[in-house]
N, C-alpha and C. Protein backbone atom coordinates (compact mmCIF):
# COMPACT_ATOMS: atom_id res chain seq x y z
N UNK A 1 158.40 110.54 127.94
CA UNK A 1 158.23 109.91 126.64
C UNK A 1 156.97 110.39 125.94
N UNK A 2 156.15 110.71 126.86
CA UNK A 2 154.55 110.72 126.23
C UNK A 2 154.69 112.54 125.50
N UNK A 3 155.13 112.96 126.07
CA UNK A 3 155.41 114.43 125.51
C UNK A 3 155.81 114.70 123.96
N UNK A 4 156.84 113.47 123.57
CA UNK A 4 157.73 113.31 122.99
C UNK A 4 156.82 112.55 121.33
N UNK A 5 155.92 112.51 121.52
CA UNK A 5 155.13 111.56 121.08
C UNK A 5 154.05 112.55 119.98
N UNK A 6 154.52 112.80 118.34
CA UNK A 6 154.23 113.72 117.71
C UNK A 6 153.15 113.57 116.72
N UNK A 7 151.59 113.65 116.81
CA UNK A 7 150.71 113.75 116.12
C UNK A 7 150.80 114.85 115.13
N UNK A 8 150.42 114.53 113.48
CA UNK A 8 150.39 115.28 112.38
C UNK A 8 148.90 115.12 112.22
N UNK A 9 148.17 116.54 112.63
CA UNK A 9 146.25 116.47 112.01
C UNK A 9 146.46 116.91 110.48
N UNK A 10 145.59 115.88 110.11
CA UNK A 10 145.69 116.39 108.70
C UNK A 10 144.63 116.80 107.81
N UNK A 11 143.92 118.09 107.94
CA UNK A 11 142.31 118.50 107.58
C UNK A 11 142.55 119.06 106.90
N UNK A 12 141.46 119.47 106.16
CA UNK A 12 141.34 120.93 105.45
C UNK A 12 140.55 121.87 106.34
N UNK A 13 139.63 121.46 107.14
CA UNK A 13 138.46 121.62 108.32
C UNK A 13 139.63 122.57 109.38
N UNK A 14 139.33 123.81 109.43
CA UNK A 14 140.08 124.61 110.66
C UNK A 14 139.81 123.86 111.91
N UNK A 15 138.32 123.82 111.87
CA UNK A 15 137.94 123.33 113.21
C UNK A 15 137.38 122.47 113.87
N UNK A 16 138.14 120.98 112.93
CA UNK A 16 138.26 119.93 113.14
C UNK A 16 139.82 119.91 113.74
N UNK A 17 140.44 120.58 113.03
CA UNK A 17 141.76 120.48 113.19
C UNK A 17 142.60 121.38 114.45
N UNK A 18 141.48 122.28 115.23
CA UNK A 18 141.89 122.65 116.39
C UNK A 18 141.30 121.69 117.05
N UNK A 19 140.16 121.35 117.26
CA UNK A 19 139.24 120.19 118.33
C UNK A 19 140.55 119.11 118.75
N UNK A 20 140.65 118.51 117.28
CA UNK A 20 141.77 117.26 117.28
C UNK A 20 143.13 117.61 118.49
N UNK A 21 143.43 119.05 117.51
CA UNK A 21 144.83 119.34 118.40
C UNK A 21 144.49 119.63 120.05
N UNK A 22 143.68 120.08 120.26
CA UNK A 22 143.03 120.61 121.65
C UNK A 22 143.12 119.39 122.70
N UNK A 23 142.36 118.50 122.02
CA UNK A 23 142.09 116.96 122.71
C UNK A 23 143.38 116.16 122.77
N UNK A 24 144.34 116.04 121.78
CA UNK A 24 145.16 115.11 121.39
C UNK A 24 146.69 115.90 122.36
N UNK A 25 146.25 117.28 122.67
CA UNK A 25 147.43 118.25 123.02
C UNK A 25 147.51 118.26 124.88
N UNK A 26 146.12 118.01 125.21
CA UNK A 26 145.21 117.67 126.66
C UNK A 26 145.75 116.26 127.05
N UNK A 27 146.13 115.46 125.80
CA UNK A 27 146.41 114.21 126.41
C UNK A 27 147.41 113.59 126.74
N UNK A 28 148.61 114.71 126.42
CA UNK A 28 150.41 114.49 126.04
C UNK A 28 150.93 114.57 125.17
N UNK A 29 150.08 114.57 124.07
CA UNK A 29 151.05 114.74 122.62
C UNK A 29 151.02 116.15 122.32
N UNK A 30 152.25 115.93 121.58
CA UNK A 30 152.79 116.62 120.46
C UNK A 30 152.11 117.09 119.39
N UNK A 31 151.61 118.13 118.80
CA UNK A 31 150.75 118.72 117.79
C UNK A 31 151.17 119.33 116.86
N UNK A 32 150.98 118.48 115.43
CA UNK A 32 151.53 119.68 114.21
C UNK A 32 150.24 119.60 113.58
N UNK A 33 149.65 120.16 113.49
CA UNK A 33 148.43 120.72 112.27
C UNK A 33 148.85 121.03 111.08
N UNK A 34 148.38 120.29 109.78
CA UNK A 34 148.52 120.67 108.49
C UNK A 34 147.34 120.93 107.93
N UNK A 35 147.27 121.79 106.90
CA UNK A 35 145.76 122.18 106.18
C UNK A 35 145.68 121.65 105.02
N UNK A 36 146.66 120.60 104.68
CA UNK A 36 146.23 119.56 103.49
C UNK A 36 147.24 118.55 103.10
N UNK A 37 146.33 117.79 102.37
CA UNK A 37 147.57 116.47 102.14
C UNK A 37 148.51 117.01 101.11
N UNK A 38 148.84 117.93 100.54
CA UNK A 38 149.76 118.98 99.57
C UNK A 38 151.01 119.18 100.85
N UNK A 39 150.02 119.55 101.49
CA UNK A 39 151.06 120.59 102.19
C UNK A 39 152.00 119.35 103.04
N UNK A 40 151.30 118.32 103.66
CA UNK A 40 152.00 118.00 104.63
C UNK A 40 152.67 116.88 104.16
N UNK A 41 152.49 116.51 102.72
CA UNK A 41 153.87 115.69 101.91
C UNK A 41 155.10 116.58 101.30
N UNK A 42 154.68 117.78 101.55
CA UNK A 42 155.79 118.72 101.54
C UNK A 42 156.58 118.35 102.84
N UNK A 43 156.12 118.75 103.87
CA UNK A 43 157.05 118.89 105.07
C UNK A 43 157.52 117.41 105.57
N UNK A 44 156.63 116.29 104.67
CA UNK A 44 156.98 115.02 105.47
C UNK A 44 158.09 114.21 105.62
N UNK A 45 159.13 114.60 104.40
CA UNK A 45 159.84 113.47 104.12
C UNK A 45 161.47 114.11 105.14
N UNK A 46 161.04 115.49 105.53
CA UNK A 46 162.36 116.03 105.84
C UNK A 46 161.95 116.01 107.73
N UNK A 47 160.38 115.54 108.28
CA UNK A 47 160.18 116.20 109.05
C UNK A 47 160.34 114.75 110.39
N UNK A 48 159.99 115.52 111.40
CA UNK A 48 160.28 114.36 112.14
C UNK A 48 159.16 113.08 112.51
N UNK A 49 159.73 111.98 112.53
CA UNK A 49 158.75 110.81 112.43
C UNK A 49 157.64 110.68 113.71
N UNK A 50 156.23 110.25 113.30
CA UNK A 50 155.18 110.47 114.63
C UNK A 50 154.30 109.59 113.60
N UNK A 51 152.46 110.08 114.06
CA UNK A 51 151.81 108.86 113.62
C UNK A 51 151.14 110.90 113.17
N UNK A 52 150.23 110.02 111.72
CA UNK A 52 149.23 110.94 110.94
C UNK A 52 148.19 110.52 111.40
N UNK A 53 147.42 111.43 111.64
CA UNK A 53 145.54 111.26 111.88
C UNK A 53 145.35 112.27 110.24
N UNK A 54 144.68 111.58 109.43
CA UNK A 54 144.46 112.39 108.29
C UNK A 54 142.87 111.81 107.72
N UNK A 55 142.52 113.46 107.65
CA UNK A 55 141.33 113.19 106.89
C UNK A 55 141.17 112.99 105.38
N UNK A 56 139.82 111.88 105.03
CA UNK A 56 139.66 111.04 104.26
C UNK A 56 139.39 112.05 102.80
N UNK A 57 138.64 113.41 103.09
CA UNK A 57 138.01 114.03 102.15
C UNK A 57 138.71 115.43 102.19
N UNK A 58 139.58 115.80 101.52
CA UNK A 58 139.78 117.01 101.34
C UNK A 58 140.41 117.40 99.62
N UNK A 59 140.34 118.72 99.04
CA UNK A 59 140.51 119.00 98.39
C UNK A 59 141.59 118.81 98.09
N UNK A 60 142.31 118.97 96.05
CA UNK A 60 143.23 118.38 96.03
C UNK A 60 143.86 117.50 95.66
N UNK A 61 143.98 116.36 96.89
CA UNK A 61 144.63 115.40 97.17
C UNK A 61 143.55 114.59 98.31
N UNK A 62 143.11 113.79 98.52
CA UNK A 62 142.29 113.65 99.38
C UNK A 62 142.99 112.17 100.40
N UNK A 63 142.42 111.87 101.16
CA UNK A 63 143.45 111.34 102.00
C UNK A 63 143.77 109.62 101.34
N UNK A 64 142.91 108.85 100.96
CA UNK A 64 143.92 107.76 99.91
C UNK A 64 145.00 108.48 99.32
N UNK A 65 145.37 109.22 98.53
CA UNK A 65 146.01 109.90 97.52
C UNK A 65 147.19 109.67 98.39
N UNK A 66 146.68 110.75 99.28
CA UNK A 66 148.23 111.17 100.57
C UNK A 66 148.92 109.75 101.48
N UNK A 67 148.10 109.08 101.79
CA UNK A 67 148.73 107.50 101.93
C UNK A 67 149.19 107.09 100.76
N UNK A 68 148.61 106.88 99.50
CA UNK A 68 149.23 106.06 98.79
C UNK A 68 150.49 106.68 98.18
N UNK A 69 151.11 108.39 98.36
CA UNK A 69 152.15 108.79 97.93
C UNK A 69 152.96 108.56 98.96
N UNK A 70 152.25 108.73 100.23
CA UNK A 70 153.49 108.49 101.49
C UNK A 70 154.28 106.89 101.72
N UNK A 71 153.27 106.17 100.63
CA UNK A 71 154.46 104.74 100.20
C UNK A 71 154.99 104.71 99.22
N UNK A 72 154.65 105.92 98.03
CA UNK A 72 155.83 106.03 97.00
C UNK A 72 156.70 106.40 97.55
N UNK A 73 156.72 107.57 98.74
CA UNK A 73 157.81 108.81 99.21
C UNK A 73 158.75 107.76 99.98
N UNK A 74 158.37 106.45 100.63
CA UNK A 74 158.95 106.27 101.77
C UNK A 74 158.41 106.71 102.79
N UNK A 75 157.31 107.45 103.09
CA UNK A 75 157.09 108.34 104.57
C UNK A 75 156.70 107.32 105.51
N UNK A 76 157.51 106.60 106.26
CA UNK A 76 156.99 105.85 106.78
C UNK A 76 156.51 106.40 108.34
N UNK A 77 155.27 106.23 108.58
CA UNK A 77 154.45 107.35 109.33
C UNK A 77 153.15 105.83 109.99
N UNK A 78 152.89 105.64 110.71
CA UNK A 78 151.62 105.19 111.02
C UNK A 78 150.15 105.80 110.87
N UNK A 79 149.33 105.70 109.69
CA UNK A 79 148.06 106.32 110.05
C UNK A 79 146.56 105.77 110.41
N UNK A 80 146.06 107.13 110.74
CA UNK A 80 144.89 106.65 110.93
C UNK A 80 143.75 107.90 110.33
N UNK A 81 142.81 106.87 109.87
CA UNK A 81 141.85 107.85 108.63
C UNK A 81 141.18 108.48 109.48
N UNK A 82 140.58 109.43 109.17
CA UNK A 82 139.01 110.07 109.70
C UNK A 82 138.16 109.89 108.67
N UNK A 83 137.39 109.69 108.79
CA UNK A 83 136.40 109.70 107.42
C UNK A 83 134.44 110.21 108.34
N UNK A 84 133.90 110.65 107.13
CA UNK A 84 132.56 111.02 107.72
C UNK A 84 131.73 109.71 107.47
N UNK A 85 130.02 110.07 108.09
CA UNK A 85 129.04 108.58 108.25
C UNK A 85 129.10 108.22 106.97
N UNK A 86 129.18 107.13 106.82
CA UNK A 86 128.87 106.22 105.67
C UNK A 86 130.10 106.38 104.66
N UNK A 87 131.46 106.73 104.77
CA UNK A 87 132.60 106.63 104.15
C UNK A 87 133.38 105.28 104.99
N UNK A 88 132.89 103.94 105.42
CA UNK A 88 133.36 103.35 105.60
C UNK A 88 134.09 102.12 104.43
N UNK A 89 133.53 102.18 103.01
CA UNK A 89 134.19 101.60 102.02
C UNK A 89 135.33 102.38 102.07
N UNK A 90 135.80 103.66 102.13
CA UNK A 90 136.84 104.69 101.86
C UNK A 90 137.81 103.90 102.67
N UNK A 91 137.32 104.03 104.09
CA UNK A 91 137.98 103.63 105.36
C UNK A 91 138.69 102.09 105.44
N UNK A 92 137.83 101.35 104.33
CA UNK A 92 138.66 99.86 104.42
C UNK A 92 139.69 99.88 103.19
N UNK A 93 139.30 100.76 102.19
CA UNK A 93 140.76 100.91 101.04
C UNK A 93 141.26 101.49 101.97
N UNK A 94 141.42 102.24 103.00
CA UNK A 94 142.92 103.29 103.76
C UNK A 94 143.37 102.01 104.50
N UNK A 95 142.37 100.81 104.97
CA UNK A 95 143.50 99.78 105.69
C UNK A 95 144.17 98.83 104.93
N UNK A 96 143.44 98.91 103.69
CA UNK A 96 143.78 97.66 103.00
C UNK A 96 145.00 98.03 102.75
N UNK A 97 145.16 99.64 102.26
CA UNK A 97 146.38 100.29 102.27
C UNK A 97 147.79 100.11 103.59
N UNK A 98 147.15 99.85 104.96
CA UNK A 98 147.91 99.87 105.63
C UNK A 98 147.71 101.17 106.78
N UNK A 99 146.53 101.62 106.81
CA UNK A 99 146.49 102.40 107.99
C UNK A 99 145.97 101.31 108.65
N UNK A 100 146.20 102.05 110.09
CA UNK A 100 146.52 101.45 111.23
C UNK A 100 144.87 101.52 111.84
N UNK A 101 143.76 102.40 111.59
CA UNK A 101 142.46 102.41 112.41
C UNK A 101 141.91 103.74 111.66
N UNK A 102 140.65 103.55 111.60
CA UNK A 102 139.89 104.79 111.19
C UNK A 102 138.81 105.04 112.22
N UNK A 103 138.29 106.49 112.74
CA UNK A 103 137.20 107.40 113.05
C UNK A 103 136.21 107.83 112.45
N UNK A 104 135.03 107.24 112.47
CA UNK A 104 134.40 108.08 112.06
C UNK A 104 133.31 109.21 113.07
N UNK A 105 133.91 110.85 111.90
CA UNK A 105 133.26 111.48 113.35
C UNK A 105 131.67 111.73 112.77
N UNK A 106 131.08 111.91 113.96
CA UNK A 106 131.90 112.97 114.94
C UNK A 106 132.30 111.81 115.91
N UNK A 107 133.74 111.75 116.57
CA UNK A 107 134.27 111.31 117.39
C UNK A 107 134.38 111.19 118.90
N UNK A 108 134.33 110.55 119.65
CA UNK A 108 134.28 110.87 120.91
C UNK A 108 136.33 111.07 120.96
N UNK A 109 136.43 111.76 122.55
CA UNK A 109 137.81 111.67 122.61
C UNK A 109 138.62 110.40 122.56
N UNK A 110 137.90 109.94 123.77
CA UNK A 110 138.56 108.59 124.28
C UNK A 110 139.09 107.56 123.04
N UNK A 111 138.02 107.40 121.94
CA UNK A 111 138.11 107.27 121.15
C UNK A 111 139.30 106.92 120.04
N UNK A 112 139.48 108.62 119.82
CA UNK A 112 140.69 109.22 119.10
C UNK A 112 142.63 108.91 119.76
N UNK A 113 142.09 109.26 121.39
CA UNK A 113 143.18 109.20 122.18
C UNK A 113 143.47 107.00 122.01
N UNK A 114 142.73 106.18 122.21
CA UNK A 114 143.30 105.21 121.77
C UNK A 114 143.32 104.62 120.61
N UNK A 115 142.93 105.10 119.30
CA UNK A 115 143.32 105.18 118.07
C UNK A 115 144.75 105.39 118.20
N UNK A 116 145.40 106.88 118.50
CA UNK A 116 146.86 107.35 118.78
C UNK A 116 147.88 106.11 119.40
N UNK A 117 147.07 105.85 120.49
CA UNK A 117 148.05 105.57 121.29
C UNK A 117 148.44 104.12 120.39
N UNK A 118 147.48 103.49 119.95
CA UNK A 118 147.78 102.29 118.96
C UNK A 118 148.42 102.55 118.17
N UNK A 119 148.00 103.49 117.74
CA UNK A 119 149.50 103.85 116.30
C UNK A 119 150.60 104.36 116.67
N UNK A 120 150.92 105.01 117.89
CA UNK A 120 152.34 104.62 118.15
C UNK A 120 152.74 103.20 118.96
N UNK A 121 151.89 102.37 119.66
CA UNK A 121 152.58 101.13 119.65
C UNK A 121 153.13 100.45 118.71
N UNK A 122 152.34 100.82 117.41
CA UNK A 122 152.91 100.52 116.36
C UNK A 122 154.14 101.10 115.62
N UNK A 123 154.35 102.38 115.77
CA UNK A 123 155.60 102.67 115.73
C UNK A 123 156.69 102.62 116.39
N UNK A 124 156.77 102.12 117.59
CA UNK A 124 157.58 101.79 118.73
C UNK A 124 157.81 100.37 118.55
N UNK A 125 157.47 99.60 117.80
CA UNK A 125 157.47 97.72 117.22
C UNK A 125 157.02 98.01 116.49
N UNK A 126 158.10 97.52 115.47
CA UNK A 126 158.28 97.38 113.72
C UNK A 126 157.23 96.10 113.43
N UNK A 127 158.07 94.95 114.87
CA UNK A 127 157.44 93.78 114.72
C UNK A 127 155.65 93.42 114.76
N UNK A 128 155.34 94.60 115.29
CA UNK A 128 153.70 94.07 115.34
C UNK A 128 153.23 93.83 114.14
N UNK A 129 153.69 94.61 112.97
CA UNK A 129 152.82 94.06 111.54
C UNK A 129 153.22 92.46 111.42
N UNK A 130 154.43 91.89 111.60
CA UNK A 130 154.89 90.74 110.91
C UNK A 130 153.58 90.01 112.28
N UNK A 131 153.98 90.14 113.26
CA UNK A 131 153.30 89.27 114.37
C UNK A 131 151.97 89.05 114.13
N UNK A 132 151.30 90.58 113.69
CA UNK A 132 150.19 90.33 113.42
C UNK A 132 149.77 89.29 112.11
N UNK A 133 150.03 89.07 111.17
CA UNK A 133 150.44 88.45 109.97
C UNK A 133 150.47 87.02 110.54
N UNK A 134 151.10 86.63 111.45
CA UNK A 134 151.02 85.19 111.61
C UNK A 134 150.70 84.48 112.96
N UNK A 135 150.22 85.54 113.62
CA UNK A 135 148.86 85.20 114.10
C UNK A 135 147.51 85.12 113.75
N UNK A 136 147.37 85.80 112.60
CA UNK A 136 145.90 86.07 111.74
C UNK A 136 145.20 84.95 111.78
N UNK A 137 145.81 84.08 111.18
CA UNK A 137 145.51 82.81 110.55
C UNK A 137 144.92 81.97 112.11
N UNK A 138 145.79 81.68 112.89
CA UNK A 138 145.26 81.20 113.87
C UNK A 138 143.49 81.98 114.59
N UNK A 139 144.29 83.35 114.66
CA UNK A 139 142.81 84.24 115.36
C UNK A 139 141.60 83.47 114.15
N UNK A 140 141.95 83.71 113.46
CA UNK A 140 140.85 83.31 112.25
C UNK A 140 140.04 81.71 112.29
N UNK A 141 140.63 81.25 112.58
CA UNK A 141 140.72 79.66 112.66
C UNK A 141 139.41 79.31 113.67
N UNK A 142 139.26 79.94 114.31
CA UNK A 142 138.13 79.67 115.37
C UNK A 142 136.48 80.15 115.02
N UNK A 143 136.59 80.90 114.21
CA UNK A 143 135.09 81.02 113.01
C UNK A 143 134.60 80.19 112.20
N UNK A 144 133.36 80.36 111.86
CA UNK A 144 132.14 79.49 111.78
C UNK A 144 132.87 79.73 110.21
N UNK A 145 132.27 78.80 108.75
CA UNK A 145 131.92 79.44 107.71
C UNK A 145 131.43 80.53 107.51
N UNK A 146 130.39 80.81 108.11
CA UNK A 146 129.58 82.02 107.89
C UNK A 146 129.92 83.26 108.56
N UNK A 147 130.30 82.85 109.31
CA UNK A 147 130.95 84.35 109.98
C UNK A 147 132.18 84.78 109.09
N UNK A 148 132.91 83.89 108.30
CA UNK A 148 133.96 83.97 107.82
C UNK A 148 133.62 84.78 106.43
N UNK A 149 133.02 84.50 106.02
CA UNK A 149 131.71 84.84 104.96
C UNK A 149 131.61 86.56 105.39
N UNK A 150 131.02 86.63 106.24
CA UNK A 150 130.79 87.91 106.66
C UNK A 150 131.61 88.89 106.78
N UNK A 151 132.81 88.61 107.49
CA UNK A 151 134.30 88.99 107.43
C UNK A 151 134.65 89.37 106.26
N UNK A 152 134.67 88.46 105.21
CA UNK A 152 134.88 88.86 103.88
C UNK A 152 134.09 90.19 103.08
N UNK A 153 133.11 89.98 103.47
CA UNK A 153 132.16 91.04 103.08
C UNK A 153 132.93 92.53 103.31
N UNK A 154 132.86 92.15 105.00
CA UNK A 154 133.21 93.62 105.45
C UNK A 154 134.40 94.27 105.22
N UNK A 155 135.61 93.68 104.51
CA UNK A 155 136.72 93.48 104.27
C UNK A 155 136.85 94.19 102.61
N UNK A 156 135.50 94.02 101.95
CA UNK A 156 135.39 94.26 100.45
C UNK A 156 134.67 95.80 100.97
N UNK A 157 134.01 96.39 102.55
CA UNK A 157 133.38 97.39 102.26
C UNK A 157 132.16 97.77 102.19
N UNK A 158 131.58 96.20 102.19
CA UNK A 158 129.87 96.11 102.06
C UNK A 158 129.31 96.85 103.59
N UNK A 159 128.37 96.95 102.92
CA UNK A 159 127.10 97.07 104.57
C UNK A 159 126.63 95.79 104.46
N UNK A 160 125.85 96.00 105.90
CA UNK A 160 125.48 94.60 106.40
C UNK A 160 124.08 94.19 105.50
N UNK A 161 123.40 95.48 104.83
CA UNK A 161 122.43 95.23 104.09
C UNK A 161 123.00 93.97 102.72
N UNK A 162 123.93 94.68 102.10
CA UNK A 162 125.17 94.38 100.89
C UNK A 162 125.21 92.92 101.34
N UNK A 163 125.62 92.58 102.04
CA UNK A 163 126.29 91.21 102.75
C UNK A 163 124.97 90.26 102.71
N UNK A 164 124.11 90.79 103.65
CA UNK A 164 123.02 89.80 103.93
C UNK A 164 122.03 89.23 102.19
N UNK A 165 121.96 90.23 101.41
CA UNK A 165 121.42 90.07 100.27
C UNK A 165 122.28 88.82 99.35
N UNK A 166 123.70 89.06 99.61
CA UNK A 166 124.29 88.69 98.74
C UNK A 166 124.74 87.02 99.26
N UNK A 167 124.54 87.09 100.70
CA UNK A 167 124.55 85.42 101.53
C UNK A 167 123.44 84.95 101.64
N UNK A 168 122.20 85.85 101.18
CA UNK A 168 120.96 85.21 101.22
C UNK A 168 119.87 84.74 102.70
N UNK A 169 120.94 85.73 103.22
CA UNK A 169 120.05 86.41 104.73
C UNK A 169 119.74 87.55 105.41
N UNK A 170 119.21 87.44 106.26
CA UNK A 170 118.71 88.73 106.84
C UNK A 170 119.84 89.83 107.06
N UNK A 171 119.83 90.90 107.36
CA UNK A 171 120.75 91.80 107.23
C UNK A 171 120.40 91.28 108.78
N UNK A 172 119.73 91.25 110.12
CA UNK A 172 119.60 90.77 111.65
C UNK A 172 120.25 89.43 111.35
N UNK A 173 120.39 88.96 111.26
CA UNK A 173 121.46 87.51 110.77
C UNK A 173 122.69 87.93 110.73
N UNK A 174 123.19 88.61 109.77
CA UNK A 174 124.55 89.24 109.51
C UNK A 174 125.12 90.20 110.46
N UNK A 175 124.04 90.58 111.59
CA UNK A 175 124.71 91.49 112.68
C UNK A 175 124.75 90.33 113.40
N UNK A 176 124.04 89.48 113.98
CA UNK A 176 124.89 88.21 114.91
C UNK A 176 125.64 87.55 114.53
N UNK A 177 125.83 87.49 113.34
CA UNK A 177 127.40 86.96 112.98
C UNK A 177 128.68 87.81 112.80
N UNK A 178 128.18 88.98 112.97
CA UNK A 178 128.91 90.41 112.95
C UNK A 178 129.90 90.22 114.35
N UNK A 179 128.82 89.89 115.01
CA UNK A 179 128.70 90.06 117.05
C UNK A 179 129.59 88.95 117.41
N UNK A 180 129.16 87.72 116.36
CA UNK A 180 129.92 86.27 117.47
C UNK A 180 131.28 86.57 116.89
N UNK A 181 131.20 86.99 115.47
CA UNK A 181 132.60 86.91 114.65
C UNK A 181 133.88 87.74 115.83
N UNK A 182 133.30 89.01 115.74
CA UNK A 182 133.98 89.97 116.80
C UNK A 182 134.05 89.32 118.25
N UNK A 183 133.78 88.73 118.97
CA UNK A 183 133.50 88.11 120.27
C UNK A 183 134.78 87.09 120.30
N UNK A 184 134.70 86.15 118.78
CA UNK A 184 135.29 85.45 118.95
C UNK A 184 136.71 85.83 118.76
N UNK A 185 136.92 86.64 117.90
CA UNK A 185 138.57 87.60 117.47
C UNK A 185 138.65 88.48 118.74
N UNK A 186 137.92 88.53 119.53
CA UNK A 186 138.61 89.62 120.93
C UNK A 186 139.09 90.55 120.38
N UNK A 187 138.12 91.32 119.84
CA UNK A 187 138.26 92.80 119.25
C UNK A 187 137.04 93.89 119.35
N UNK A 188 137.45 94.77 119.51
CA UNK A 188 136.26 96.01 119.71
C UNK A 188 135.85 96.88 119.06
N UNK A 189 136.72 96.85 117.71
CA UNK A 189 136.15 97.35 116.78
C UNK A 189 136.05 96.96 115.26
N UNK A 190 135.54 97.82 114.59
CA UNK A 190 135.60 96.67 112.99
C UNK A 190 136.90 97.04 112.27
N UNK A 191 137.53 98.28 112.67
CA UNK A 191 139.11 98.16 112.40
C UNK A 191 139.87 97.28 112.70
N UNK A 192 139.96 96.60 113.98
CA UNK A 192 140.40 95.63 114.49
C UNK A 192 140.22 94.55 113.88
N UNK A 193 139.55 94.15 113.41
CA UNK A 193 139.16 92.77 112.87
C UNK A 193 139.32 92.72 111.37
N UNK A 194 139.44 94.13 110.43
CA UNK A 194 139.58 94.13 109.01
C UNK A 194 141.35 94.14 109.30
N UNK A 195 142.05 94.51 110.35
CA UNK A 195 143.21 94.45 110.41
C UNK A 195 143.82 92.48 110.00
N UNK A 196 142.65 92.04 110.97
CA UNK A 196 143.08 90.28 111.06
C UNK A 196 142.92 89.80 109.64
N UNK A 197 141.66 90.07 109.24
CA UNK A 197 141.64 89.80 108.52
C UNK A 197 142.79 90.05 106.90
N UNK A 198 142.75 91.49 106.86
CA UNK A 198 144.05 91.54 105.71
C UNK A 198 145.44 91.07 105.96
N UNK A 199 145.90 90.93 107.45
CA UNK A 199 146.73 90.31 107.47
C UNK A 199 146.60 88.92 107.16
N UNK A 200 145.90 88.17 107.25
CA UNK A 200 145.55 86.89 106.58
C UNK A 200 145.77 86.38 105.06
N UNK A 201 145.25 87.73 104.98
CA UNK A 201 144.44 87.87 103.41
C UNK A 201 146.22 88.23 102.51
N UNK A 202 147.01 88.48 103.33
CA UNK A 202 148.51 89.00 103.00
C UNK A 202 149.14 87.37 102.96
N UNK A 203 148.87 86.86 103.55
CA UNK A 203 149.29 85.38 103.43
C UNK A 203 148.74 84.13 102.71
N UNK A 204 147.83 83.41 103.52
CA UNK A 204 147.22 82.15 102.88
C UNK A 204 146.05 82.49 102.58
N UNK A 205 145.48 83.79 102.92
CA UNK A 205 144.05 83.87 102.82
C UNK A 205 142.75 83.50 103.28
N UNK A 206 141.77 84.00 103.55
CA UNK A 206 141.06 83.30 104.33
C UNK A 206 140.18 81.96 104.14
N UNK A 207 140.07 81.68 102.32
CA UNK A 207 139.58 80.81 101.76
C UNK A 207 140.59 79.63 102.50
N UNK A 208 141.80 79.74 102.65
CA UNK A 208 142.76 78.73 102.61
C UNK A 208 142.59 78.49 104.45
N UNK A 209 142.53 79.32 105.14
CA UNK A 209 142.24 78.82 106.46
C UNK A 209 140.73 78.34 106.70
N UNK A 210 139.51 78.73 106.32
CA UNK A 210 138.34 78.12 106.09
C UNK A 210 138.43 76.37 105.93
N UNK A 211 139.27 75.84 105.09
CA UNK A 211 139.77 75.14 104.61
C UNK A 211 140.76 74.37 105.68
């Protein structure tokens, strides 16, 4: 099965886009390399279904663009962004959009390899988006105001500087509520938790579970 299992890199970067395939090809998958979001909404709609790792910045078309046509096209594809340091506002429009996890590199493998492997659990169960969706609300339910607060922040894109100014605390304040928030959602990364959160945010919202 794991053989069977077809990653699309999507760079403009040659040699990002061998590293990716090298690592991702080492680990059981399947490797198609594309050299742009042009090219690989060309081949997508006829080609066979897998999960996209696509980068955030390339000429063109840059990688919002190429998500947001691959839900005009229909391409229904699982992705996950790459984006460079400090393109993490980029990285929460690609989830708000509906990718599945973003990287920012430089990347470790391990990393990347369970990024993948999440986005095909997700393509292997249709049902995890709905599940996730109405579990949100509950995961959510167990936060402070303020952590909830914070959540929101990170959800709009802010830094923790952004956040703390704007709640009227320390930006060291806003990382322990960063810490308990995450602790308490049993999650390991801040993809993970902007996931709970928009699924929430798809329903009653988080004002309404605060509440």
């Amino acid at each position: 099965m794991t053989n069977e299992r077809l990653v699309y890199v999507v760079d403009d970067d040659d040699a990002v886009r061998r590293s990716a395939a090298f690592m991702l090809r080492h680990a059981g998958f399947k490797v198609q390399p594309v050299e742009s979001g042009v090219a690989f909404l060309k081949l997508a709609k006829g080609a066979e279904r897998g999960c996209v790792l696509l980068d955030v910045r390339m000429p063109e078309m840059d990688g919002l663009q190429v998500q947001q046509q691959m839900i005009s096209d229909g391409i229904d594809m699982p992705v996950v962004i790459l984006t460079g340091h400090g393109d993490v506002e980029i990285a929460v429009q690609a989830m708000r959009a509906g990718a599945i996890n973003f990287l920012e590199k430089p990347y470790e493998k391990e990393a990347l390899i369970g990024a993948m492997e999440e986005a095909f659990s997700r393509l292997e169960n249709s049902d995890l988006k709905e599940m996730a969706a109405s579990e949100a609300k509950v995961r959510l339910a167990c936060l402070t105001g303020r952590e909830q607060d914070v959540l929101e922040g990170l959800m709009a894109g802010f830094p923790n500087k952004t956040i703390a100014y704007d709640l009227g605390i320390s930006p060291r304040t806003v990382e322990i509520y960063r810490a308990n928030m995450m602790e308490k959602l049993r999650v390991r990364s801040l993809a993970e938790a902007l996931r709970i959160g928009f699924a929430a945010e798809s329903g009653d919202g988080l004002q309404d579970i605060a509440e």
